[in-house]
Protein backbone atom coordinates (compact mmCIF):
# COMPACT_ATOMS: atom_id res chain seq x y z
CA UNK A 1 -180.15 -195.15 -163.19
CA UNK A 2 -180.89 -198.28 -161.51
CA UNK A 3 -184.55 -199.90 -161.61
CA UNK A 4 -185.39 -202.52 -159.65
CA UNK A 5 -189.08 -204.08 -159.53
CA UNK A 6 -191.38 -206.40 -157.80
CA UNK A 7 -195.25 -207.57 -156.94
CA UNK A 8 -197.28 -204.32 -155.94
CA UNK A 9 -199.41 -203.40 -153.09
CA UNK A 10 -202.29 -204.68 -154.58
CA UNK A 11 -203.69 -207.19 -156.72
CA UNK A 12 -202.60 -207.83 -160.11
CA UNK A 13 -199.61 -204.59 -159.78
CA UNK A 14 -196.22 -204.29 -159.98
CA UNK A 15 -194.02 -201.86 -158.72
CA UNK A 16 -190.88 -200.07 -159.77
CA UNK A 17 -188.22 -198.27 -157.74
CA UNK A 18 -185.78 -196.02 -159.59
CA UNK A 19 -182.66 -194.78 -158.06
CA UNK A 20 -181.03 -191.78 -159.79
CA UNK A 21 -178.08 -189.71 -159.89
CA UNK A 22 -175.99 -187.53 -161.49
CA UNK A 23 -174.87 -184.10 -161.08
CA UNK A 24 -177.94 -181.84 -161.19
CA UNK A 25 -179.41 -184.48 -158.81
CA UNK A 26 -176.55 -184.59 -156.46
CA UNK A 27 -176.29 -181.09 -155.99
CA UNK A 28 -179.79 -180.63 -155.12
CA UNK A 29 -180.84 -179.92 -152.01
CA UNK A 30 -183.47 -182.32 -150.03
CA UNK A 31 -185.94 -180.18 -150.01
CA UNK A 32 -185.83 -179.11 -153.62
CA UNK A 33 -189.77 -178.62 -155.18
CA UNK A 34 -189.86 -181.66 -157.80
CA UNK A 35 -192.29 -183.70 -159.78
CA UNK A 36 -192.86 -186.29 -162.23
CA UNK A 37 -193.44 -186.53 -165.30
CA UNK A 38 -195.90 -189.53 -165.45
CA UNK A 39 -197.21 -191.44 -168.49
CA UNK A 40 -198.59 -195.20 -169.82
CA UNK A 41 -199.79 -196.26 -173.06
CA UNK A 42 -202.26 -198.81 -170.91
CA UNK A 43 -203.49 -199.13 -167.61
CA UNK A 44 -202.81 -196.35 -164.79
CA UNK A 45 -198.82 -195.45 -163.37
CA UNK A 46 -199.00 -193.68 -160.04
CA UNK A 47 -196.34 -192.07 -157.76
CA UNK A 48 -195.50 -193.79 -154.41
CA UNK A 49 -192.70 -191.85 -153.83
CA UNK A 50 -189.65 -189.38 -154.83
CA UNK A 51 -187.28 -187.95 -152.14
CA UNK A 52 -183.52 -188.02 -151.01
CA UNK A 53 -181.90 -191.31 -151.31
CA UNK A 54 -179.34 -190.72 -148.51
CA UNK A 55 -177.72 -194.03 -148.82
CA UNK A 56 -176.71 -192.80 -152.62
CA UNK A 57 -177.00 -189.41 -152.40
CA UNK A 58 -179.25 -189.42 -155.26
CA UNK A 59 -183.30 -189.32 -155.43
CA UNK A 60 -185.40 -192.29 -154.92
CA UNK A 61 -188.17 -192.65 -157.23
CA UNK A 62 -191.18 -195.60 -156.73
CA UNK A 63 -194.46 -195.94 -158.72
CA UNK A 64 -196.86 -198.41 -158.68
CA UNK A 65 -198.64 -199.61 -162.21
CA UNK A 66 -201.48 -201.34 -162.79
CA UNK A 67 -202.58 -202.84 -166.14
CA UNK A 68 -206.21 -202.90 -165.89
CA UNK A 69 -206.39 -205.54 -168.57
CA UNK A 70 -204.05 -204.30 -170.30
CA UNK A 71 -201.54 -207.24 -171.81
CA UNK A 72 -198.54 -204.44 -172.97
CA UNK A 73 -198.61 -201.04 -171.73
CA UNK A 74 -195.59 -198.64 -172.38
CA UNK A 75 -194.29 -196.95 -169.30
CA UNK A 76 -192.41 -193.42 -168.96
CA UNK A 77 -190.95 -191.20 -166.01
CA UNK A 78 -189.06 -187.87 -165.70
CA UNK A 79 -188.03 -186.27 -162.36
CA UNK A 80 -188.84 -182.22 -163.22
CA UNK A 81 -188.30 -179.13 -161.62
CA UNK A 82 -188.43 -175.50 -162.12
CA UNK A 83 -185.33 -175.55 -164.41
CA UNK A 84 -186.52 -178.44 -166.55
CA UNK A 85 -185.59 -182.27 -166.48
CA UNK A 86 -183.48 -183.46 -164.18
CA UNK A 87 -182.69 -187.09 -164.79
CA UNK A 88 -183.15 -188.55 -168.33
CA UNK A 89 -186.64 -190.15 -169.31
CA UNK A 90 -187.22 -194.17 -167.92
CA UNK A 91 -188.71 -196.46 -170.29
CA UNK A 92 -190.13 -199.72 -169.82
CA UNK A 93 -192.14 -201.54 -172.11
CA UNK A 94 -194.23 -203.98 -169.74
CA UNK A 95 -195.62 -206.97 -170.54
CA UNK A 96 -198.07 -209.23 -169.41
């Protein structure tokens, strides 16, 4: 898994761009029904995206957090599907 991250779309956010792969990712196909698994200690952790990365041939995963105040929030992310987890869980502790 590779994370990269930067200054958010708004305000006072940050954003972070996963790009997965492995196996049951690879071998999915583009169109596959997915979802996240989304969760913060602090503050609110939205999707902003999670599709195809054709470039890797993995999945492309960005949210967007926002601390609302918050001066350490603990951050967490899971791609799903039908057949359970397909990448293993991100973790990011954030700080302020």
């Amino acid at each position: 898994m590779d994370v990269r991250t930067g200054a958010g779309t708004a305000a006072n956010t940050r954003v972070f761009v996963l790009d997965l792969s492995g196996e049951a990712i690879k071998s999915m196909l583009p169109d596959a029904k997915t979802w996240l698994d989304l969760g913060t200690s602090a503050g609110e952790l939205a999707e902003g995206y999670s599709g195809p990365n054709p470039e890797t041939g993995g999945w492309r995963i960005s949210l967007e957090f926002a601390p609302a105040g918050a001066t350490v929030a603990d951050l967490r992310c899971t791609l799903l599907s039908e057949h359970g987890a397909l990448s293993e869980t991100w973790l990011h502790r954030w700080v302020a």
